[in-house]
C-alpha atoms as a PDB file:
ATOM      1  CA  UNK A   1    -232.684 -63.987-212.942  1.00  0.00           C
ATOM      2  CA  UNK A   2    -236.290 -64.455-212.718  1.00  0.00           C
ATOM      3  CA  UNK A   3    -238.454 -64.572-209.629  1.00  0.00           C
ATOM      4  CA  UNK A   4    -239.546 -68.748-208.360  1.00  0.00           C
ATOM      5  CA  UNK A   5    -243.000 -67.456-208.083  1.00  0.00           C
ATOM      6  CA  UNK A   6    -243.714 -64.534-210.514  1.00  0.00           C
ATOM      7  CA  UNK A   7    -247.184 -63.718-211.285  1.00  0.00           C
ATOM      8  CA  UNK A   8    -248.387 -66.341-208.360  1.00  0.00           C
ATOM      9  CA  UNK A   9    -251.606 -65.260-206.708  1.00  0.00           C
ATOM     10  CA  UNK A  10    -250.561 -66.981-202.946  1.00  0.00           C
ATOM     11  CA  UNK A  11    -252.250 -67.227-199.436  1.00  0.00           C
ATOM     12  CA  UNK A  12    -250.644 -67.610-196.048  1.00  0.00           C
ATOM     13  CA  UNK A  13    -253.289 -67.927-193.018  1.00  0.00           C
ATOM     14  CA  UNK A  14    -251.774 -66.710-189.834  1.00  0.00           C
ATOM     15  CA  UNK A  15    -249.367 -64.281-191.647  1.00  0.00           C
ATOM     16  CA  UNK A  16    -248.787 -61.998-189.519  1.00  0.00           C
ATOM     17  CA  UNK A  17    -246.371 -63.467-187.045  1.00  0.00           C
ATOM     18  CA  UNK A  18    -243.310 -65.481-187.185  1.00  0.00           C
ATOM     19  CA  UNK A  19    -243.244 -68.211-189.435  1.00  0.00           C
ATOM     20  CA  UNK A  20    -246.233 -67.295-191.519  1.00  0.00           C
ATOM     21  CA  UNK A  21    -244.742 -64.140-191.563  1.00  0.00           C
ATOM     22  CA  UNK A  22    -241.472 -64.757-192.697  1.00  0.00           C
ATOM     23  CA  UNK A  23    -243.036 -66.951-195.715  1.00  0.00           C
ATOM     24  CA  UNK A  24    -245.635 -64.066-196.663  1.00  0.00           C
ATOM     25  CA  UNK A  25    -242.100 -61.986-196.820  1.00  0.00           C
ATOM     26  CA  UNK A  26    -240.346 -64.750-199.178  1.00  0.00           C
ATOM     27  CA  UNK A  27    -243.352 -65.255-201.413  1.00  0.00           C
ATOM     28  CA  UNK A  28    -243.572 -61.615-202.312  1.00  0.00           C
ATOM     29  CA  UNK A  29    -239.717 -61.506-202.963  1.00  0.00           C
ATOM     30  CA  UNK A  30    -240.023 -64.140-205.573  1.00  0.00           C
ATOM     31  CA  UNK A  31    -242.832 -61.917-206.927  1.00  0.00           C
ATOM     32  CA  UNK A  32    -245.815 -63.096-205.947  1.00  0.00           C
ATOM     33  CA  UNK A  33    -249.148 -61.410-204.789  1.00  0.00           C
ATOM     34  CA  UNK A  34    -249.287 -62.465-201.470  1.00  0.00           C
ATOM     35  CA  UNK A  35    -253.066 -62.381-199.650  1.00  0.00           C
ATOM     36  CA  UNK A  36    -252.277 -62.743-195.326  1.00  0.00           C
ATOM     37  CA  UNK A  37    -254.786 -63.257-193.036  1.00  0.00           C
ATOM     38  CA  UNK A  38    -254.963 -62.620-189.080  1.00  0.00           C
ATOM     39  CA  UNK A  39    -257.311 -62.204-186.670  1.00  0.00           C
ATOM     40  CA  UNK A  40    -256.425 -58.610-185.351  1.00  0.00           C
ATOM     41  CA  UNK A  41    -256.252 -55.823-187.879  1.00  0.00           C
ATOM     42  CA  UNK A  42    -253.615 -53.834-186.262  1.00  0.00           C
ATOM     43  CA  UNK A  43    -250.851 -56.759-186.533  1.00  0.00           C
ATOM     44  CA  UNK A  44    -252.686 -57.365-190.230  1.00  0.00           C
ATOM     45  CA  UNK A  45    -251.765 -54.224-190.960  1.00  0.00           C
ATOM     46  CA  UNK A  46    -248.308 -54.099-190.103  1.00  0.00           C
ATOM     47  CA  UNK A  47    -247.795 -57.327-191.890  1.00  0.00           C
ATOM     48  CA  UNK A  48    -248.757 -55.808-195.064  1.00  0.00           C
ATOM     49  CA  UNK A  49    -246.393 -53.150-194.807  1.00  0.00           C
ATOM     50  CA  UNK A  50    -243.758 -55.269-193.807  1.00  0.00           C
ATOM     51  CA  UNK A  51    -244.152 -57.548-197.089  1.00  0.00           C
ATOM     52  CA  UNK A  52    -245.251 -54.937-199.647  1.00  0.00           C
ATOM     53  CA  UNK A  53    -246.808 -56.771-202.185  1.00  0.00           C
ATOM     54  CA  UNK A  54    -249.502 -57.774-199.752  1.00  0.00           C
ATOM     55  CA  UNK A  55    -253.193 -58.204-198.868  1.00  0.00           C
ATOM     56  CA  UNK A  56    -254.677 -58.261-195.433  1.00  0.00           C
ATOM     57  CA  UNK A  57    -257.873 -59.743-194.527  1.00  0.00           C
ATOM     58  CA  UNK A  58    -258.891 -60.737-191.368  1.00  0.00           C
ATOM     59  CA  UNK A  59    -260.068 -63.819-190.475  1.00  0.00           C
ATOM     60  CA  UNK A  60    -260.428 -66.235-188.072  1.00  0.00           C
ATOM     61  CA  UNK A  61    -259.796 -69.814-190.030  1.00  0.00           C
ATOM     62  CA  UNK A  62    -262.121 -71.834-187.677  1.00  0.00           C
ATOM     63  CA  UNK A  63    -265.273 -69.323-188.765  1.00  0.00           C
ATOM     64  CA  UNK A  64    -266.617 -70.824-191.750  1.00  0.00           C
ATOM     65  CA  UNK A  65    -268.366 -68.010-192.766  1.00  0.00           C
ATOM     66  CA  UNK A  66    -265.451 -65.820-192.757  1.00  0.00           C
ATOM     67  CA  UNK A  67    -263.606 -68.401-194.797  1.00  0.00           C
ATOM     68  CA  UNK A  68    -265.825 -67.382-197.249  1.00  0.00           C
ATOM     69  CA  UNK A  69    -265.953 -64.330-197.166  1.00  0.00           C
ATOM     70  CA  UNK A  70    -261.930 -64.511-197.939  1.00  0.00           C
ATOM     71  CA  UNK A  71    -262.296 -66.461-200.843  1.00  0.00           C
ATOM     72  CA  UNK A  72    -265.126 -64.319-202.282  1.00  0.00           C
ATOM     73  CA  UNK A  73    -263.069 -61.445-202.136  1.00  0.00           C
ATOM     74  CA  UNK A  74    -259.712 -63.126-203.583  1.00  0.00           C
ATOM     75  CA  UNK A  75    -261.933 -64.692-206.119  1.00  0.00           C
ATOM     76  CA  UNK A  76    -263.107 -60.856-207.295  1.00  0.00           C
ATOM     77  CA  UNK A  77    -259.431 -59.405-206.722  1.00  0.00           C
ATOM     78  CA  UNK A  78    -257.300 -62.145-208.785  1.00  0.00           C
ATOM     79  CA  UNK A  79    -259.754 -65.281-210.000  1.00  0.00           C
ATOM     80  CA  UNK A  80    -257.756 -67.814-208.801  1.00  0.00           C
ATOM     81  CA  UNK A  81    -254.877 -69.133-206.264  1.00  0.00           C
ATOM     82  CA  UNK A  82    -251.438 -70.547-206.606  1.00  0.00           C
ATOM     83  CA  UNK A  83    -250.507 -71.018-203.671  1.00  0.00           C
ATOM     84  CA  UNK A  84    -252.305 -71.771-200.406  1.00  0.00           C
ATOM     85  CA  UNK A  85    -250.037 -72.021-197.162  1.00  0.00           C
ATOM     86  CA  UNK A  86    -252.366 -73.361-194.506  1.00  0.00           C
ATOM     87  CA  UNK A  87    -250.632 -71.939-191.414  1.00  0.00           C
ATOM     88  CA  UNK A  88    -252.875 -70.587-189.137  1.00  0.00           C
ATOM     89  CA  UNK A  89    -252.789 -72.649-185.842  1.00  0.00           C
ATOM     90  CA  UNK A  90    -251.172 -73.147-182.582  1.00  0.00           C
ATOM     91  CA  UNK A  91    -252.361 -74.731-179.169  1.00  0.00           C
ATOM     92  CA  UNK A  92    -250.530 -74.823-175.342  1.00  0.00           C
ATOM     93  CA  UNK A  93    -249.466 -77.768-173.180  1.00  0.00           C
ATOM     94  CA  UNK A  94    -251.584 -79.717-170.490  1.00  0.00           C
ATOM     95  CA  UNK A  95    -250.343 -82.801-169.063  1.00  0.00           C
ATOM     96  CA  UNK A  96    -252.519 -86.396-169.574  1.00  0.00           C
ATOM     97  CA  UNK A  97    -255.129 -86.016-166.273  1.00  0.00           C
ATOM     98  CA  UNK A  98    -255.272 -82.277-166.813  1.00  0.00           C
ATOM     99  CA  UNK A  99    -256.593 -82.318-170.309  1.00  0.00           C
ATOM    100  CA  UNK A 100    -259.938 -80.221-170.431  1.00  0.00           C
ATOM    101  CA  UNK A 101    -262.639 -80.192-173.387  1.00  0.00           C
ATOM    102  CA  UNK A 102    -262.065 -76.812-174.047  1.00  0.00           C
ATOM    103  CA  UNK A 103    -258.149 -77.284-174.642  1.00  0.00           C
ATOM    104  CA  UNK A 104    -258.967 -80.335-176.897  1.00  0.00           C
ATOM    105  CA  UNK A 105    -261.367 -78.311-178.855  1.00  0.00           C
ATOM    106  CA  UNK A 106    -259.437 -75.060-179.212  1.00  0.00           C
ATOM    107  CA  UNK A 107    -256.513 -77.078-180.576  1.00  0.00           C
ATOM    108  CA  UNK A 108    -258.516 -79.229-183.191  1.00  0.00           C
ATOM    109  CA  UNK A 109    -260.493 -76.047-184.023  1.00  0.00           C
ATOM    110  CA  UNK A 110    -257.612 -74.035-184.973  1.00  0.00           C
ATOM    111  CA  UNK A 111    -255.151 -77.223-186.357  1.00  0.00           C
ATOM    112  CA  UNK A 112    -257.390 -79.929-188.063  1.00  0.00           C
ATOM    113  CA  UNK A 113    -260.970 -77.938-188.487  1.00  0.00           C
ATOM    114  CA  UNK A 114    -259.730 -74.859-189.782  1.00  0.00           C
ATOM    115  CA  UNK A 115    -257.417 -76.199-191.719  1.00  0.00           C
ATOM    116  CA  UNK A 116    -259.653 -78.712-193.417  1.00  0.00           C
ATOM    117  CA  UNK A 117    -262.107 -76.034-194.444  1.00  0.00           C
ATOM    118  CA  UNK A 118    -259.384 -73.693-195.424  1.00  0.00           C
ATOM    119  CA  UNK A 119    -258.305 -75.917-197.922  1.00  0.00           C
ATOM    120  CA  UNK A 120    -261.966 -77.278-199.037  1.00  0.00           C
ATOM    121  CA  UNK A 121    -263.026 -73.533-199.180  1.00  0.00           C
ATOM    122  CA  UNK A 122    -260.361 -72.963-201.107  1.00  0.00           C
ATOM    123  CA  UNK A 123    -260.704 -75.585-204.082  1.00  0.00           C
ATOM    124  CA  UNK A 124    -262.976 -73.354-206.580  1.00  0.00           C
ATOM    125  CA  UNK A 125    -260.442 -71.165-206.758  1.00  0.00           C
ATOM    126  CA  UNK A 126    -257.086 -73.036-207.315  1.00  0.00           C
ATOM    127  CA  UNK A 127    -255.354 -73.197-210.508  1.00  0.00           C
ATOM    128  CA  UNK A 128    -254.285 -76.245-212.352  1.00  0.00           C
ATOM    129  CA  UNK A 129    -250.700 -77.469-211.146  1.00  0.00           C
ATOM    130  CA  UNK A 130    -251.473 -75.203-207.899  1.00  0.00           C
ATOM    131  CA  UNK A 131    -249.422 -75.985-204.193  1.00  0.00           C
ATOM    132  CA  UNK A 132    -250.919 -76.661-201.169  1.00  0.00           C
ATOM    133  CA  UNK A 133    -248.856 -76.731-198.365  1.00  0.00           C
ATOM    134  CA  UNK A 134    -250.165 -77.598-194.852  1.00  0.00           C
ATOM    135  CA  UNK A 135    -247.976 -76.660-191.399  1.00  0.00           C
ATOM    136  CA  UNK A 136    -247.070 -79.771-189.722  1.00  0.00           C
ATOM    137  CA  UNK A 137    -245.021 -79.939-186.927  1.00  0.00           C
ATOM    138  CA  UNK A 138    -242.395 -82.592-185.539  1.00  0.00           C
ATOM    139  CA  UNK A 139    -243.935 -82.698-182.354  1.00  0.00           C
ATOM    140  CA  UNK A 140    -246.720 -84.921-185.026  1.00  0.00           C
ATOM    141  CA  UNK A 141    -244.078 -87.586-184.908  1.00  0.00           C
ATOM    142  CA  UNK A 142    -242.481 -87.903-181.731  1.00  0.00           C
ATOM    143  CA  UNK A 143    -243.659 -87.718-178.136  1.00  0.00           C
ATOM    144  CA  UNK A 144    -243.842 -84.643-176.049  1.00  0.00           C
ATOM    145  CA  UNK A 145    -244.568 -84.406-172.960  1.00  0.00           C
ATOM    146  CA  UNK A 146    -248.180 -82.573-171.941  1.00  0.00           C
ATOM    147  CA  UNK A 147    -248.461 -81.913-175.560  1.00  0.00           C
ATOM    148  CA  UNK A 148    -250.265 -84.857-176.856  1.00  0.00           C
ATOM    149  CA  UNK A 149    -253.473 -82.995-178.275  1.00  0.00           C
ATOM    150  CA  UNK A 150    -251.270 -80.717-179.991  1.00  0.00           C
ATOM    151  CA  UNK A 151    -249.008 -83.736-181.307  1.00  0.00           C
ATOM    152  CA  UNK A 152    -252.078 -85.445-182.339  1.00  0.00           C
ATOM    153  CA  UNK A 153    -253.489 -82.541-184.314  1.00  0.00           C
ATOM    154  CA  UNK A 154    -250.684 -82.198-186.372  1.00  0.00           C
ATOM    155  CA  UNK A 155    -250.379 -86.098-186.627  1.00  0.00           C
ATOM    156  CA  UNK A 156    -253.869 -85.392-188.306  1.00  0.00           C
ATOM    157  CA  UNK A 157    -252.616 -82.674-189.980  1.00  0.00           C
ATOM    158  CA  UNK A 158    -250.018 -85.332-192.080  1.00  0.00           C
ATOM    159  CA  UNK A 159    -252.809 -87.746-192.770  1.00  0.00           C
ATOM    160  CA  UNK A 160    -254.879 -84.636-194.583  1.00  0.00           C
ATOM    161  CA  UNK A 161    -251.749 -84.706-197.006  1.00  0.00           C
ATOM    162  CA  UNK A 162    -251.743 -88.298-197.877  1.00  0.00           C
ATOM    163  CA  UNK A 163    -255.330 -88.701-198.510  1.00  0.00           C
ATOM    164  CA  UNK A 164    -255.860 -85.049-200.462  1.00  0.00           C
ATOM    165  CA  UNK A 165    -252.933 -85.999-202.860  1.00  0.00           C
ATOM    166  CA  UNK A 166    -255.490 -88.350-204.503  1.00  0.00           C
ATOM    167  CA  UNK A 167    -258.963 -86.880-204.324  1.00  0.00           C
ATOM    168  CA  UNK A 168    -256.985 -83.718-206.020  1.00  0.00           C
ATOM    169  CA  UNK A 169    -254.775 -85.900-208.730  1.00  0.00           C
ATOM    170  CA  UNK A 170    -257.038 -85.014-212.177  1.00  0.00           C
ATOM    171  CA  UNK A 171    -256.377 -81.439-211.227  1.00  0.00           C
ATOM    172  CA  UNK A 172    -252.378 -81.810-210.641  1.00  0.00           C
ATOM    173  CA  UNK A 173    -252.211 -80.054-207.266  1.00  0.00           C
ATOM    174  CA  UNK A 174    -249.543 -81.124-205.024  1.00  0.00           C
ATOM    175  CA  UNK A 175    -250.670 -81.265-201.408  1.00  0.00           C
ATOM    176  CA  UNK A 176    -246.674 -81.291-199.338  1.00  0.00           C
ATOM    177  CA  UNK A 177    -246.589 -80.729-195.214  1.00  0.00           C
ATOM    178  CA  UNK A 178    -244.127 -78.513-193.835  1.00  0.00           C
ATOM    179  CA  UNK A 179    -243.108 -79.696-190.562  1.00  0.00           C
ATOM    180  CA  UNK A 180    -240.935 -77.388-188.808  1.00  0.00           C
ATOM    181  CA  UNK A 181    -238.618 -78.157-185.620  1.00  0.00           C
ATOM    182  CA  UNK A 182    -238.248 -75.826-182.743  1.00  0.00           C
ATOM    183  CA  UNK A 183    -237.971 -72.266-184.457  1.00  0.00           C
ATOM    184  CA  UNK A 184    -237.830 -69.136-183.430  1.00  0.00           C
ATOM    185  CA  UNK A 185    -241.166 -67.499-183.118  1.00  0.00           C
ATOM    186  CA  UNK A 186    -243.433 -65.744-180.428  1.00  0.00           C
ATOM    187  CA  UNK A 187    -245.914 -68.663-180.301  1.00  0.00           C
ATOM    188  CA  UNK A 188    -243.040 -70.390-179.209  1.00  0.00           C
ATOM    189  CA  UNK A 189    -241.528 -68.161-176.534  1.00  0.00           C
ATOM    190  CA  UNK A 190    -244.589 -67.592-175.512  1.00  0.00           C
ATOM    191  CA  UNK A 191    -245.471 -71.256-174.300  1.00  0.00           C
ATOM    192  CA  UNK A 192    -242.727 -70.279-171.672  1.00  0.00           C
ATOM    193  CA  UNK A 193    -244.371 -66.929-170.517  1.00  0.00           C
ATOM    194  CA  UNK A 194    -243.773 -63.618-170.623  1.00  0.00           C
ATOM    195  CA  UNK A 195    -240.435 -63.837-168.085  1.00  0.00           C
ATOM    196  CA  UNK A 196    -237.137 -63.165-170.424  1.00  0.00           C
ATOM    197  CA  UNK A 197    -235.363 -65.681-168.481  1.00  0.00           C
ATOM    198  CA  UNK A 198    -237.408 -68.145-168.842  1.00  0.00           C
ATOM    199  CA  UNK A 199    -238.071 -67.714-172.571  1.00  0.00           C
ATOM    200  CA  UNK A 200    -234.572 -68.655-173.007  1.00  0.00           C
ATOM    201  CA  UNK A 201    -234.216 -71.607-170.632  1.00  0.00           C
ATOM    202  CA  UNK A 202    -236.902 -73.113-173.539  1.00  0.00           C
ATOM    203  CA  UNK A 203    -234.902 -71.873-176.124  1.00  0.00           C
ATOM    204  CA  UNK A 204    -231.328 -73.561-174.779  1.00  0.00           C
ATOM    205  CA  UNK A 205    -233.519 -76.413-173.940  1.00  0.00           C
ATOM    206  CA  UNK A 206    -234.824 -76.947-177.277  1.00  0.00           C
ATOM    207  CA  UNK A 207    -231.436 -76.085-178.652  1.00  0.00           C
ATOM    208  CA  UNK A 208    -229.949 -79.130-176.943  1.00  0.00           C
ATOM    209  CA  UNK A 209    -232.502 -81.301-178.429  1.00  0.00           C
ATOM    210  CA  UNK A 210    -231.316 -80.152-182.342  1.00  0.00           C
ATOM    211  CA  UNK A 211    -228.300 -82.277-184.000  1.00  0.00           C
ATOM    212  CA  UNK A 212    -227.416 -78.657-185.400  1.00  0.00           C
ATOM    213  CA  UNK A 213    -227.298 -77.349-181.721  1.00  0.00           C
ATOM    214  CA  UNK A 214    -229.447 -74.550-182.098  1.00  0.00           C
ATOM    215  CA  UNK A 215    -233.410 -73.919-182.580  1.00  0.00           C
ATOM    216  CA  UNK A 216    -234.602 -72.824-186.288  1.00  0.00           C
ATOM    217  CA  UNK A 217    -235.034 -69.007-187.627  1.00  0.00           C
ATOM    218  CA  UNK A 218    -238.946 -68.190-188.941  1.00  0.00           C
ATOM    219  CA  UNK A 219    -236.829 -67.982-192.743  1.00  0.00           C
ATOM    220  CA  UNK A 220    -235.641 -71.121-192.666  1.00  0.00           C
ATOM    221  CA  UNK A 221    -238.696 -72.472-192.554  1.00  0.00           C
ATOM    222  CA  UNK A 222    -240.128 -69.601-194.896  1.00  0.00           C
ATOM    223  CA  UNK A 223    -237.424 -70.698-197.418  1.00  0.00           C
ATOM    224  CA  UNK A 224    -238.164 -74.405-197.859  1.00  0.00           C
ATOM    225  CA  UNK A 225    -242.223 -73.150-198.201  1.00  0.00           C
ATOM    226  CA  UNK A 226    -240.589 -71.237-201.260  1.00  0.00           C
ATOM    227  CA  UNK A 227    -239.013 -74.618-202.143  1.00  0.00           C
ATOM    228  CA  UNK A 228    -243.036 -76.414-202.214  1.00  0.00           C
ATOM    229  CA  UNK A 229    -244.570 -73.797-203.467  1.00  0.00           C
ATOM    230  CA  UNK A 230    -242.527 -73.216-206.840  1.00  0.00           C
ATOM    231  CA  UNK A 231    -241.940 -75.494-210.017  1.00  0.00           C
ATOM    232  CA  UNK A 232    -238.565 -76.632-208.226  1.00  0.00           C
ATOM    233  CA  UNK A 233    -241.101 -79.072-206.340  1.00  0.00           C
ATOM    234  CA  UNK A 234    -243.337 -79.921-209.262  1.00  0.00           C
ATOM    235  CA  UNK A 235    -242.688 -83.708-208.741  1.00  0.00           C
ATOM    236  CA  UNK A 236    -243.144 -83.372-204.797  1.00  0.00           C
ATOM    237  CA  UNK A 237    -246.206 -84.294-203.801  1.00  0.00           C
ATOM    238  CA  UNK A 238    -247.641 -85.802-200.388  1.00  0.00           C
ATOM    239  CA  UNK A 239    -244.160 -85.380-198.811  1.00  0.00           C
ATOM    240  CA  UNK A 240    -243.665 -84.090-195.383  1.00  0.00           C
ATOM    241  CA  UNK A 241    -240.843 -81.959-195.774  1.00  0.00           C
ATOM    242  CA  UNK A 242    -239.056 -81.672-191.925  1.00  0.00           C
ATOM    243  CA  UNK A 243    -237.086 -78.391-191.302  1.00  0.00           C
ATOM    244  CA  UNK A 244    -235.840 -79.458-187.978  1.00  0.00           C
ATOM    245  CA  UNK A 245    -232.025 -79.432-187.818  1.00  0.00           C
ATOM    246  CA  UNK A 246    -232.306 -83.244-187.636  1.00  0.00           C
ATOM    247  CA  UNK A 247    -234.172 -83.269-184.910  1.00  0.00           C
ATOM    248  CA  UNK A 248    -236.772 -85.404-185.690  1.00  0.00           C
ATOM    249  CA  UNK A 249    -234.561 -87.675-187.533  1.00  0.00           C
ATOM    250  CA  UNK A 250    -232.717 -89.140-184.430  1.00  0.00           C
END
């Protein structure tokens, strides 16, 4: 049985940690080359030995200059890219009245800046018929509470999809946002700090919120990027694909 992405030269930014991780995992099953990048070398490193067919470069996605540095050195290595999973992101919750400049322009640095340049960085390099895929996030379609900066990145996130689709069409590359649900990662549990107890409250919380009754695993949502990155989505294009347990949906 052969391999959805054999031979595919890929990318996953923030790959070192849950969901990035878990997808830099999958894409190397189905046989591709899979490039991660990170910002510390030590967790860069273990990445790479945890996926095998791996390269790790570090790089912080809202440094342009390091952005190309990254490409310079995938374009000597392999010539071109696949697959591009623009992952690397996060943010933290302030209410509306508490909201400071520098929490507006960490999380637009890190969600909507670096991943515009990731991807316009990144154009030289990809092959006809290549896959974008951009990390979206339900919270970029329904309110949260203190987390409207965040919600509004990835709400910007989305619109990056819908426009790209057409200034890329004469090369056939199919721009798709993967908007997880509540899942399963240390960015997550982390939002709830570093008390056990606490960690889980969110969790059972979030749970409760999920049709399914239970918060996502880092490979379910590392399975559906499989999905948008092989020829099984060659007509999907533009889509945002939720991975939510319903959860938007309701």
């Amino acid at each position: 049985m052969s391999k959805k992405l054999e031979g595919k030269i890929a990318l996953v930014t923030g790959g070192t940690t849950g969901i990035g991780l878990a997808t830099a995992k999958r894409f190397a099953e189905e046989g591709a080359h899979v490039y991660i990048t990170g910002r510390r070398q030590a967790e860069l490193d273990q990445a790479v030995a945890l996926v095998g067919n791996a390269t790790g470069i570090a790089v912080d996605s809202t440094r342009l200059e390091q952005l190309d540095q990254l490409y310079a050195r995938i374009g000597q290595e392999k010539g071109r890219l696949d697959v591009l999973f623009a992952n690397a992101g996060g943010g933290s919750m302030l209410p509306l009245g508490e909201i400071t400049e520098d929490h507006y322009d960490d999380t637009f640095d890190r969600n909507v800046k670096g991943v515009l340049f990731t991807v316009q960085k990144a154009l030289p390099l990809l092959a006809q018929n290549a896959s974008i895929i951009l990390t979206g996030s339900t919270a970029g379609s329904s309110g949260t509470a203190a987390f409207s900066v965040y919600s509004a990145s990835k709400a910007a996130v989305r619109a990056f999809a819908r426009s790209w689709i057409l200034d890329l069409k004469d090369r056939a590359v199919r721009v798709n946002t993967l908007s997880p649900g509540a899942t399963r990662t240390p960015g997550l549990v982390d939002i709830a700090g570093p008390d056990a107890a606490q960690q889980q409250g969110l969790l059972d919380y979030l749970a409760a919120q999920v049709p399914l009754g239970r918060v996502g695993e880092p490979v379910e949502i590392a399975n559906a990027a499989v999905f948008l990155a092989s020829d099984d989505a060659s007509f999907v294009n533009g889509a945002e694909l939720f991975v939510d347990g319903g959860q938007a949906q309701i």
